[in-house]
C-alpha atoms as a PDB file:
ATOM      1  CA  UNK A   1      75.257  92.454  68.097  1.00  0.00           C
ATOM      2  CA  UNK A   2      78.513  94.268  69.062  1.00  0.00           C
ATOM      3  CA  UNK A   3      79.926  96.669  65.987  1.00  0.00           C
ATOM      4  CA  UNK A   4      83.355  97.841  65.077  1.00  0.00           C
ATOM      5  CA  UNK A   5      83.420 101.397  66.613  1.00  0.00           C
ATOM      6  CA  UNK A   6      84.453 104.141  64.423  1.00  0.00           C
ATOM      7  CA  UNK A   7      86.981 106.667  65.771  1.00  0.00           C
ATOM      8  CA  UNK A   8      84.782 108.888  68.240  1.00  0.00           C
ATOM      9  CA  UNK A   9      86.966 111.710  69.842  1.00  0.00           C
ATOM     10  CA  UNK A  10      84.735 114.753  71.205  1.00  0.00           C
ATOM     11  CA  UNK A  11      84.657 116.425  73.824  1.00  0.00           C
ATOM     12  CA  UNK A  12      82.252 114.218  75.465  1.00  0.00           C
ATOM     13  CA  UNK A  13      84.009 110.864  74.172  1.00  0.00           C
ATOM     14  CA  UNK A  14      87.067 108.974  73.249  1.00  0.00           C
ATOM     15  CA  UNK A  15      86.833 105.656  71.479  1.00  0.00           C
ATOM     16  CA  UNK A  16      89.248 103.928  70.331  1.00  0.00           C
ATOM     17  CA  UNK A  17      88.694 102.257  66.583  1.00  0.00           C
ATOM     18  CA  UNK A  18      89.220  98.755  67.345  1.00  0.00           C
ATOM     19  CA  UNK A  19      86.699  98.718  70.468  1.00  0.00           C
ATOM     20  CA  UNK A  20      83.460  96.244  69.790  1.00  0.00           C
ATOM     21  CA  UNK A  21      80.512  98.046  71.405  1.00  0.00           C
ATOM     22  CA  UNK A  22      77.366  96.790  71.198  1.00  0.00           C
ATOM     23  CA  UNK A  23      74.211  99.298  70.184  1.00  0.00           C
ATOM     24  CA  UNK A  24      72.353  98.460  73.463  1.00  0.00           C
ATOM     25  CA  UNK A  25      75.324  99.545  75.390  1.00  0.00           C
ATOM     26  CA  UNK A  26      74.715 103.292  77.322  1.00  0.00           C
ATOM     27  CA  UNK A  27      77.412 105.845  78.196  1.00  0.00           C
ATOM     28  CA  UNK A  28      77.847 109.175  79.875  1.00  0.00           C
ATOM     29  CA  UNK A  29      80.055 111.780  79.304  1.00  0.00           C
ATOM     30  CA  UNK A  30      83.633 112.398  78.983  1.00  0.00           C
ATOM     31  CA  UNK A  31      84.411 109.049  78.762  1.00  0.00           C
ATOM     32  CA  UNK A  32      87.169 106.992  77.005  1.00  0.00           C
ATOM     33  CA  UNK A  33      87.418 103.292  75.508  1.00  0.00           C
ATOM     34  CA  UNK A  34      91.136 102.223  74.882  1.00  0.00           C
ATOM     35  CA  UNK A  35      92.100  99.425  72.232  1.00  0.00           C
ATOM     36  CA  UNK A  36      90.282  95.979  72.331  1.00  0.00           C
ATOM     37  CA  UNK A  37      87.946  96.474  74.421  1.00  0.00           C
ATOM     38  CA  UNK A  38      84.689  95.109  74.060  1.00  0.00           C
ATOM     39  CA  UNK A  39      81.432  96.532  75.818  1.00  0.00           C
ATOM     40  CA  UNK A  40      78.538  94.220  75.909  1.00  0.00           C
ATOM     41  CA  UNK A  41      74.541  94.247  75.945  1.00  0.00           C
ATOM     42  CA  UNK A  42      72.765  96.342  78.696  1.00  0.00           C
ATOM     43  CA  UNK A  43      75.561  98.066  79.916  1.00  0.00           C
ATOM     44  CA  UNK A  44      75.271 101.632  81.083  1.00  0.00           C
ATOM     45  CA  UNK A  45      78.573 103.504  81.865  1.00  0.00           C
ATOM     46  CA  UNK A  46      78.293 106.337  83.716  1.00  0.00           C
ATOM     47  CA  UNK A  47      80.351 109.660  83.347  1.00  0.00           C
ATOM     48  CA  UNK A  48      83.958 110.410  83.200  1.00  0.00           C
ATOM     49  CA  UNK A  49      85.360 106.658  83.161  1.00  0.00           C
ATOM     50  CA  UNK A  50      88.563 105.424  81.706  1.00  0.00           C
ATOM     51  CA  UNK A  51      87.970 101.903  80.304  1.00  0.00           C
ATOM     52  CA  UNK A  52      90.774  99.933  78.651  1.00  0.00           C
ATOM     53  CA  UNK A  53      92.699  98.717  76.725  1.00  0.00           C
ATOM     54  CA  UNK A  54      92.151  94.965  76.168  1.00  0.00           C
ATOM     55  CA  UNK A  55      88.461  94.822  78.244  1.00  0.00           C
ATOM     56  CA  UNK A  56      85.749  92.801  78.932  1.00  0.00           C
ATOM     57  CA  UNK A  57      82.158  94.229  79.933  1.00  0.00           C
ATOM     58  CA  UNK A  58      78.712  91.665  80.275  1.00  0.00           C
ATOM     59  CA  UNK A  59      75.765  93.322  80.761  1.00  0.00           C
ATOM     60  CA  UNK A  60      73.754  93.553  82.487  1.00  0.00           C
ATOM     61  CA  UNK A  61      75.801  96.222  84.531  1.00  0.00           C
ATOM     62  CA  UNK A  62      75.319  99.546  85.661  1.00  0.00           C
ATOM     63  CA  UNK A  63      78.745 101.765  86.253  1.00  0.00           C
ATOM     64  CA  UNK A  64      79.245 104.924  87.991  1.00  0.00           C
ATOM     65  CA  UNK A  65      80.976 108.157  87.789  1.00  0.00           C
ATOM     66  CA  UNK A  66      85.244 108.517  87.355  1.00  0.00           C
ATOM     67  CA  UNK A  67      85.984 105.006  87.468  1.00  0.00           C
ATOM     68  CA  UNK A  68      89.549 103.687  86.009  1.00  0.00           C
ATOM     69  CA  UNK A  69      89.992 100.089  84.406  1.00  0.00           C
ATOM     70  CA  UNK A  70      93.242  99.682  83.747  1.00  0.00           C
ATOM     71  CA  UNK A  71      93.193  96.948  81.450  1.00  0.00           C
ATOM     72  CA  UNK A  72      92.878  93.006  80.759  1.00  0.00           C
ATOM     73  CA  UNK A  73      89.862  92.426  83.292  1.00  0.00           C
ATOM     74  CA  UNK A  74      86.370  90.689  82.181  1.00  0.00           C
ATOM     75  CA  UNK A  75      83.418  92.434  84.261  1.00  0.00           C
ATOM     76  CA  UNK A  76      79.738  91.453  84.649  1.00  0.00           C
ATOM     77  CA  UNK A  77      80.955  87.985  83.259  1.00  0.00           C
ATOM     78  CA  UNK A  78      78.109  85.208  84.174  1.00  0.00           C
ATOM     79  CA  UNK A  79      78.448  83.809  87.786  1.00  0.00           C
ATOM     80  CA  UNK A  80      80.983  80.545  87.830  1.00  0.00           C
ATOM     81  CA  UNK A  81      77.959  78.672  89.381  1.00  0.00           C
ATOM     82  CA  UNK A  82      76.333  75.591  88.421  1.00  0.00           C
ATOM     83  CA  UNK A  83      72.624  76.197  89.540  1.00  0.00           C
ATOM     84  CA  UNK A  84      72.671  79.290  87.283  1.00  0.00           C
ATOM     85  CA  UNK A  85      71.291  79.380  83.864  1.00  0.00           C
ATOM     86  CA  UNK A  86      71.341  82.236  82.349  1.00  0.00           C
ATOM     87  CA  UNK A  87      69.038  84.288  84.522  1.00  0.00           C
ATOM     88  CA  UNK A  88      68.647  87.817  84.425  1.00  0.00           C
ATOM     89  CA  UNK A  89      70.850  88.794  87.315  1.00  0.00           C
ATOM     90  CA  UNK A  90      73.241  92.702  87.287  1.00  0.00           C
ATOM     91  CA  UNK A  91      76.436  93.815  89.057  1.00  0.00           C
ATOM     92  CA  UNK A  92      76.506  97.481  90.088  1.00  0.00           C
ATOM     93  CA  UNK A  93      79.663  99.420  90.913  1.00  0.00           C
ATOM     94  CA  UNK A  94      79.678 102.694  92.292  1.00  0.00           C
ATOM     95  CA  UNK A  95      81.819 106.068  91.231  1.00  0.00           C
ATOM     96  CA  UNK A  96      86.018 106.400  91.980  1.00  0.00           C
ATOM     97  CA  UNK A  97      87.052 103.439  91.572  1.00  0.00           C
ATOM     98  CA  UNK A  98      90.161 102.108  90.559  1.00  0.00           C
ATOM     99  CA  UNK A  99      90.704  98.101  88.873  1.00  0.00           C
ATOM    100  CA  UNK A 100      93.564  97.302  87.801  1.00  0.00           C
ATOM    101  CA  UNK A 101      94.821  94.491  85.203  1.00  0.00           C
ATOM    102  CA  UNK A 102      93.274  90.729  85.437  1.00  0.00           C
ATOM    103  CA  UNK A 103      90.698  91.761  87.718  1.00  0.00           C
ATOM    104  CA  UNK A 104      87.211  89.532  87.396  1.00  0.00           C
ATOM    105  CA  UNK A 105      84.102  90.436  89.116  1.00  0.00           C
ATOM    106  CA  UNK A 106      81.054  88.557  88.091  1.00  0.00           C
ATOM    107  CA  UNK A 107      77.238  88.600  88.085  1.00  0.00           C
ATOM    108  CA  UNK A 108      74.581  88.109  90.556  1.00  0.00           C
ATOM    109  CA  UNK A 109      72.428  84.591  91.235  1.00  0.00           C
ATOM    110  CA  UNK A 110      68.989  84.038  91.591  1.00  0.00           C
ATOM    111  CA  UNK A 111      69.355  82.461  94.504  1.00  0.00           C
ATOM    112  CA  UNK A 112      71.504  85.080  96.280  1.00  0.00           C
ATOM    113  CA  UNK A 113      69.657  88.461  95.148  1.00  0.00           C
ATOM    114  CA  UNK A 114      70.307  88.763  91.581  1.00  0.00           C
ATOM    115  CA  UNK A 115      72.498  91.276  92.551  1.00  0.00           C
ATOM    116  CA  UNK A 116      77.247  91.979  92.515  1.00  0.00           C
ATOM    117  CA  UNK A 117      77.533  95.428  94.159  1.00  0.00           C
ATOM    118  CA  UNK A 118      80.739  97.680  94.103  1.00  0.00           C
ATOM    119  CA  UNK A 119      80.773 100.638  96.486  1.00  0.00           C
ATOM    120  CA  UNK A 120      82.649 103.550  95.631  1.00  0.00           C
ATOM    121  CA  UNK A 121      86.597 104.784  96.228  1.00  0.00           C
ATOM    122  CA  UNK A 122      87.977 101.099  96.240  1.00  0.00           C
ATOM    123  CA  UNK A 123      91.082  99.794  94.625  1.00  0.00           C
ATOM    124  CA  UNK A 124      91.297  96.736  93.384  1.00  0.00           C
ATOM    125  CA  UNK A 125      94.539  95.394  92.844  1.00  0.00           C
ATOM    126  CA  UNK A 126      95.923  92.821  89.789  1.00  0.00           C
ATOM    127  CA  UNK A 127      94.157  89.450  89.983  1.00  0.00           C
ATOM    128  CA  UNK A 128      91.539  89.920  92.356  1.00  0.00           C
ATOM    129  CA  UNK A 129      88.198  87.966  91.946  1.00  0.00           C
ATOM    130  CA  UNK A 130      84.914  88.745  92.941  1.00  0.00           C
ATOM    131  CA  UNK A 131      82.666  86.466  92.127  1.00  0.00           C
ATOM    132  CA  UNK A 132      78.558  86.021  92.754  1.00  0.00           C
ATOM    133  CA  UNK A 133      76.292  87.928  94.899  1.00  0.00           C
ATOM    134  CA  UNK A 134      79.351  89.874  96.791  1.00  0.00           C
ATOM    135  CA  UNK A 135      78.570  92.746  98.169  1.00  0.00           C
ATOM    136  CA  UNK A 136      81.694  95.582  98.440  1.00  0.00           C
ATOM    137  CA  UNK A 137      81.412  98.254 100.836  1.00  0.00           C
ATOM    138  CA  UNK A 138      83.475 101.918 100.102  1.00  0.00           C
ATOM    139  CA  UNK A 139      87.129 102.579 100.659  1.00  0.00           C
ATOM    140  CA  UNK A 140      87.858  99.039 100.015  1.00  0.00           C
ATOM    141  CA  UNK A 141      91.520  97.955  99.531  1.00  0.00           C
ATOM    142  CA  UNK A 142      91.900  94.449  98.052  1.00  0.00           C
ATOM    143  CA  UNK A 143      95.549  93.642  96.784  1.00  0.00           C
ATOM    144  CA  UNK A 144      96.684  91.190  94.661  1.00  0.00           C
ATOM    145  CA  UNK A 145      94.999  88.061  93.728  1.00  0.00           C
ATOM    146  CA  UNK A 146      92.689  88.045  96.626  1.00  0.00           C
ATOM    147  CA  UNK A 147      89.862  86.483  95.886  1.00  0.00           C
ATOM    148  CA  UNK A 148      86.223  86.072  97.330  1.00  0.00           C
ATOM    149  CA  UNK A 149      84.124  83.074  96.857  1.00  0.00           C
ATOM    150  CA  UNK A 150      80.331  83.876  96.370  1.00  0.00           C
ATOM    151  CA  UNK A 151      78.071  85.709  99.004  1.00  0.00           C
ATOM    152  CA  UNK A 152      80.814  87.508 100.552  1.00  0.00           C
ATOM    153  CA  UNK A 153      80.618  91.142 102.040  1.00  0.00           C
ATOM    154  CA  UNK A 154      83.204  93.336 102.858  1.00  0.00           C
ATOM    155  CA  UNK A 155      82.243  96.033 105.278  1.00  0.00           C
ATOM    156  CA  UNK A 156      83.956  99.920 104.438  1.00  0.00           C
ATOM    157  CA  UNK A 157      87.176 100.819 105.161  1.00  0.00           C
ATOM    158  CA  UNK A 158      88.240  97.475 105.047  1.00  0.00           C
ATOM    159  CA  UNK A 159      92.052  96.169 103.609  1.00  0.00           C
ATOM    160  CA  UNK A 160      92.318  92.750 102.461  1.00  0.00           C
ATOM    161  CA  UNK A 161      95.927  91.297 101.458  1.00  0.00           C
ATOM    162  CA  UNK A 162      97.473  89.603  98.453  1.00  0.00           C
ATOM    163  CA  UNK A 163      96.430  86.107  98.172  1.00  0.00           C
ATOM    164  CA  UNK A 164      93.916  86.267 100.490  1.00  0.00           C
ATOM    165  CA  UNK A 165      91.011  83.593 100.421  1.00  0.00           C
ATOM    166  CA  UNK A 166      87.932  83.891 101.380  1.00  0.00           C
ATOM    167  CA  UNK A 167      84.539  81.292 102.208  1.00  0.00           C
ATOM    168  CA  UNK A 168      81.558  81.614 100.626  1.00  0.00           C
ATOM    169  CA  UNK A 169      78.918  83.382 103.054  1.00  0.00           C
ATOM    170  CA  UNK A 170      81.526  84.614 105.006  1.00  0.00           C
ATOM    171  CA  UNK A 171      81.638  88.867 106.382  1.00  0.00           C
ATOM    172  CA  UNK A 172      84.596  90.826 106.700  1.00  0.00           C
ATOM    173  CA  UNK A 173      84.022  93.722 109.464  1.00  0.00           C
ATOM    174  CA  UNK A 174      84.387  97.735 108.649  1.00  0.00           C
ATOM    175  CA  UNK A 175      87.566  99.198 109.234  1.00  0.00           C
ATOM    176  CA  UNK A 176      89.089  95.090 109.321  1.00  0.00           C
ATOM    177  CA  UNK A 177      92.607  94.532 108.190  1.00  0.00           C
ATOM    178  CA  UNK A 178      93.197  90.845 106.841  1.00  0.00           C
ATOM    179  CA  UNK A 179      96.822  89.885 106.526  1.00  0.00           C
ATOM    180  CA  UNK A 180      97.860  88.250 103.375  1.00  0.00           C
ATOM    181  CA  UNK A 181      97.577  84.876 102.412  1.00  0.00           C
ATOM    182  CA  UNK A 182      95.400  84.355 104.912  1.00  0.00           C
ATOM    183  CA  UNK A 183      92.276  81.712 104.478  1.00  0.00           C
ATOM    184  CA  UNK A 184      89.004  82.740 105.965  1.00  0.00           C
ATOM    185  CA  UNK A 185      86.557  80.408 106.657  1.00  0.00           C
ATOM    186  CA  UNK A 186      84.738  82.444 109.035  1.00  0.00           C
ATOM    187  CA  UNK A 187      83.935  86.051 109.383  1.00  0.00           C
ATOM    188  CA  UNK A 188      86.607  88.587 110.320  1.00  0.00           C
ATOM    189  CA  UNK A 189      85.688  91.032 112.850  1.00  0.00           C
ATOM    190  CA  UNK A 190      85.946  94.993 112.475  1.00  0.00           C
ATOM    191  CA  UNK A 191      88.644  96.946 113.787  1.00  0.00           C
ATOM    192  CA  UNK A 192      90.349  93.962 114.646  1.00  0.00           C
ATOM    193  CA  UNK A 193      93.485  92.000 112.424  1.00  0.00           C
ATOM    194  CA  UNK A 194      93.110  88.619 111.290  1.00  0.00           C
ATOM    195  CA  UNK A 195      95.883  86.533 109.483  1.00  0.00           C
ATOM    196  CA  UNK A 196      95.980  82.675 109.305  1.00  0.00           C
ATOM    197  CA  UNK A 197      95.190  80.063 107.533  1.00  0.00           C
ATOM    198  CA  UNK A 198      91.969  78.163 107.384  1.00  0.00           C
ATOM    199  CA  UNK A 199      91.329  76.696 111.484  1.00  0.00           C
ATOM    200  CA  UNK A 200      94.988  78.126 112.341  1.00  0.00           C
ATOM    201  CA  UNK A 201      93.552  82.098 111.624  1.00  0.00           C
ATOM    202  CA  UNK A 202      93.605  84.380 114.540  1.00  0.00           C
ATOM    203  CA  UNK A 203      93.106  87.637 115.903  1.00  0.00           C
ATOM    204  CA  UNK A 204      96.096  89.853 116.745  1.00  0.00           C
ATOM    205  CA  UNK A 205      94.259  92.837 118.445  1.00  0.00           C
ATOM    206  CA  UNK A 206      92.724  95.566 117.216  1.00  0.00           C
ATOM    207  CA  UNK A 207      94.419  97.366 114.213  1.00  0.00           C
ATOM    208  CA  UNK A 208      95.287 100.707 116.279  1.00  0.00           C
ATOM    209  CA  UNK A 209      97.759 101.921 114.098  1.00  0.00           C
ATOM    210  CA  UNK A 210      95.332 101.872 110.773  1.00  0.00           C
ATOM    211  CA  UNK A 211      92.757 102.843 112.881  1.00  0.00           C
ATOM    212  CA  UNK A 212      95.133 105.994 113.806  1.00  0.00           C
ATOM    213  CA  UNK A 213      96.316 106.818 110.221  1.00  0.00           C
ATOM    214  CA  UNK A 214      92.573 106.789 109.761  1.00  0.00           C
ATOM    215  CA  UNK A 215      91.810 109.859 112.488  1.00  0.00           C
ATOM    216  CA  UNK A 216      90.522 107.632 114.881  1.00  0.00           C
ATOM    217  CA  UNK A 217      90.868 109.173 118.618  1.00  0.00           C
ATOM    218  CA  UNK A 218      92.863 107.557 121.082  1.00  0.00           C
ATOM    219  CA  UNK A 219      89.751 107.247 123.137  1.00  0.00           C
ATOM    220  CA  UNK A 220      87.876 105.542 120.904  1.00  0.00           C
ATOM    221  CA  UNK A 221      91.083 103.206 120.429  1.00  0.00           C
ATOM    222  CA  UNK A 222      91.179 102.668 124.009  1.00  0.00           C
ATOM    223  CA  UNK A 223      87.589 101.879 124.408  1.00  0.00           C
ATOM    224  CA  UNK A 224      87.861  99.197 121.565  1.00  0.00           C
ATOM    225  CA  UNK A 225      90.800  97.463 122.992  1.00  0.00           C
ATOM    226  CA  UNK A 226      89.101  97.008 126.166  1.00  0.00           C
ATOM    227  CA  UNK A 227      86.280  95.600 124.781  1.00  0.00           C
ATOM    228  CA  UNK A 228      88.491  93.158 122.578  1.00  0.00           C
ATOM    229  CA  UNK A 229      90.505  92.394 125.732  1.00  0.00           C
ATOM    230  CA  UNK A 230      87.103  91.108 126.829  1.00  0.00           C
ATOM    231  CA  UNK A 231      86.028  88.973 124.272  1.00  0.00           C
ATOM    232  CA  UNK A 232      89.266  87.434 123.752  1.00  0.00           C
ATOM    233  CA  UNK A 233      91.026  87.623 126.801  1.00  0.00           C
ATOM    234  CA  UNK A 234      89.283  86.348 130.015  1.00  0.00           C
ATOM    235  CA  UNK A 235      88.090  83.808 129.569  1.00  0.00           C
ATOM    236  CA  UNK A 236      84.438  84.121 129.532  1.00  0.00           C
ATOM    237  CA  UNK A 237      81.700  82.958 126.839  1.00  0.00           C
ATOM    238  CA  UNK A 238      80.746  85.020 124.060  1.00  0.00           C
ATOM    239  CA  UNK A 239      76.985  86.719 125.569  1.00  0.00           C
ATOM    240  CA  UNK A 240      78.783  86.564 129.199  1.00  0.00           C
ATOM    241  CA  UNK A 241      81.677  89.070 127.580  1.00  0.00           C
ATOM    242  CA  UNK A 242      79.310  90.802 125.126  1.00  0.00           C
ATOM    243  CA  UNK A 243      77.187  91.779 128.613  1.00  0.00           C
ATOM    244  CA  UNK A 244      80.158  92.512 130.416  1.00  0.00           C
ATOM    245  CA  UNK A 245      81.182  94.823 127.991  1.00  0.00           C
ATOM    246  CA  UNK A 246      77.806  96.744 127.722  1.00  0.00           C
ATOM    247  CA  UNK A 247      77.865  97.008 131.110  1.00  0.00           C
ATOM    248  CA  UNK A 248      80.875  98.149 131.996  1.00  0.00           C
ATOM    249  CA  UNK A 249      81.043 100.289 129.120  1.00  0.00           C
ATOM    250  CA  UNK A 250      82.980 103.168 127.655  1.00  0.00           C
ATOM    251  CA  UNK A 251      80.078 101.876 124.906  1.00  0.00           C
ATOM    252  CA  UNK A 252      81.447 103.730 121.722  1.00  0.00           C
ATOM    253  CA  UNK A 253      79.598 103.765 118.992  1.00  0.00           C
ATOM    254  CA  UNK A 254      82.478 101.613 117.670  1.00  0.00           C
ATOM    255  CA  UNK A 255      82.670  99.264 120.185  1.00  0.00           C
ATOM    256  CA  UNK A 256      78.842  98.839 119.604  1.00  0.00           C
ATOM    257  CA  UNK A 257      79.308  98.147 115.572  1.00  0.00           C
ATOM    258  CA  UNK A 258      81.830  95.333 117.215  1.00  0.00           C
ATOM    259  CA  UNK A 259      79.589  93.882 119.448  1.00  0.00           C
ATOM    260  CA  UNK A 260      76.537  93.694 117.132  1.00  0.00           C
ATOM    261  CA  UNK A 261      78.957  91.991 114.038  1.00  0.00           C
ATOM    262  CA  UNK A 262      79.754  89.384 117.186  1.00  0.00           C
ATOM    263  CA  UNK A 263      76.139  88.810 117.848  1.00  0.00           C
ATOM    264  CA  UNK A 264      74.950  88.439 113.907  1.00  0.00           C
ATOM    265  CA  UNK A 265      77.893  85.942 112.736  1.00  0.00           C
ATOM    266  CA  UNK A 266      76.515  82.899 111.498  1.00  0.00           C
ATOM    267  CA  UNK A 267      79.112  81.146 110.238  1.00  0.00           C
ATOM    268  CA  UNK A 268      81.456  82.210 113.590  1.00  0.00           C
ATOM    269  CA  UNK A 269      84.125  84.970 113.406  1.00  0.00           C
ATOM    270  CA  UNK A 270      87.871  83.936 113.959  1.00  0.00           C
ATOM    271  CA  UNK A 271      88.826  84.173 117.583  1.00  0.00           C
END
């Protein structure tokens, strides 16, 4: 049963009057709960997190450390599935995050793990939608309204732009940059940029100026541009340019996290 909270401000706790929290709810310290916001069963809220006003929290959830909700966003809300009914499944997110106003990320399935998982240092811009059984990586930039059918994962490092849809089952690579508006119906490789829509997406080489802002060497730059040049560019089948790259090398350990995300795709990655 959730309960009228009565004005909490310690040092360990800020809550505001009108929040409904529920007595099986959890929280760390230092923590604040803004106007409206409503706090569900089995949800444990870690320290230091700014939640609110005008929230939404479904347990069962577990929350990290220094997190920010802005406002007007409805997490660990059942998955928007029709084989589920009412399972016990969680959504975890990490520490240092940042989601901002109409943001929904939902619950688990059975049938995909049980489990939503939220890395840690992402932003999550207005509107964006994460829905069953996704699985976030760290340092995750997803502007507005992008939104990710069920069993999706994002690798780290990864920006995805506004508007942005993408397939269920489908990967986006680390370090990957996907243009907005773009529809993905396959996986997007890392490193590389992808923008498109739907069977018109392509690949527009690899992102080398993110890749600099990032530290990246211009080596290791160089090395992944000649392997892209491979795959894309001369014609050759995908193991025929996947060996011809290992062969002729400079074999980076980037290059290699390229070549394996190739090899596992099972839905195809846009060419």
């Amino acid at each position: 049963m959730l309960r009228e909270s009565p004005r909490l401000m310690t040092s360990s706790a800020s809550i505001h009057p009108t929040a409904l929290i529920s007595p099986r709810a959890s929280f760390g310290k230092g923590i604040s709960v803004g106007p409206y916001t409503v706090i569900g069963d089995q949800v444990v809220i870690g320290d230091s997190n700014r939640l609110g006003p005008h929230l939404v929290f479904e347990g069962p959830i577990r929350i990290g450390k220094n997190n920010h909700f802005t406002g007007h966003s409805c997490i660990g809300t059942p998955p928007q599935d029709l084989k589920y009914h009412g399972e016990p499944t969680e959504l975890e997110i990490g520490d240092n995050n940042v989601v901002r106003e109409f943001v929904t990320i939902n619950r688990g399935t059975v049938g995909g793990g049980g489990r939503t998982t939220v890395g840690n240092h992402n932003l999550l811009m207005t509107g964006v939608h994460i829905a069953h059984d996704c699985h976030i990586g760290s340092h995750v930039i997803m502007a507005n309204a992008a939104t990710l059918a069920g069993h999706v994962d994002i690798g780290d490092h990864s920006t995805v732009g506004a508007f942005v849809g993408v397939h269920q089952f489908c990967r986006i690579g680390v370090h990957a940059f996907v243009g907005g508006y773009s529809v993905l119906t396959r996986d997007a490789l890392p490193f590389v940029k992808t923008v498109g829509d739907r069977n018109d997406a392509k690949t527009y080489d690899i992102n080398s100026i993110g890749l600099e802002r990032k530290g990246f060497s211009a080596d290791c730059i160089a090395a992944l541009k000649k392997a892209y040049r491979t795959l894309f560019r001369k014609g050759f089948r995908l193991q025929e340019a996947i060996d011809r790259i290992r062969h002729e090398g400079p074999l980076t350990e980037e290059v290699e996290i390229l070549l394996r995300f190739a090899e596992t795709s099972e839905r195809g990655f846009v060419r």
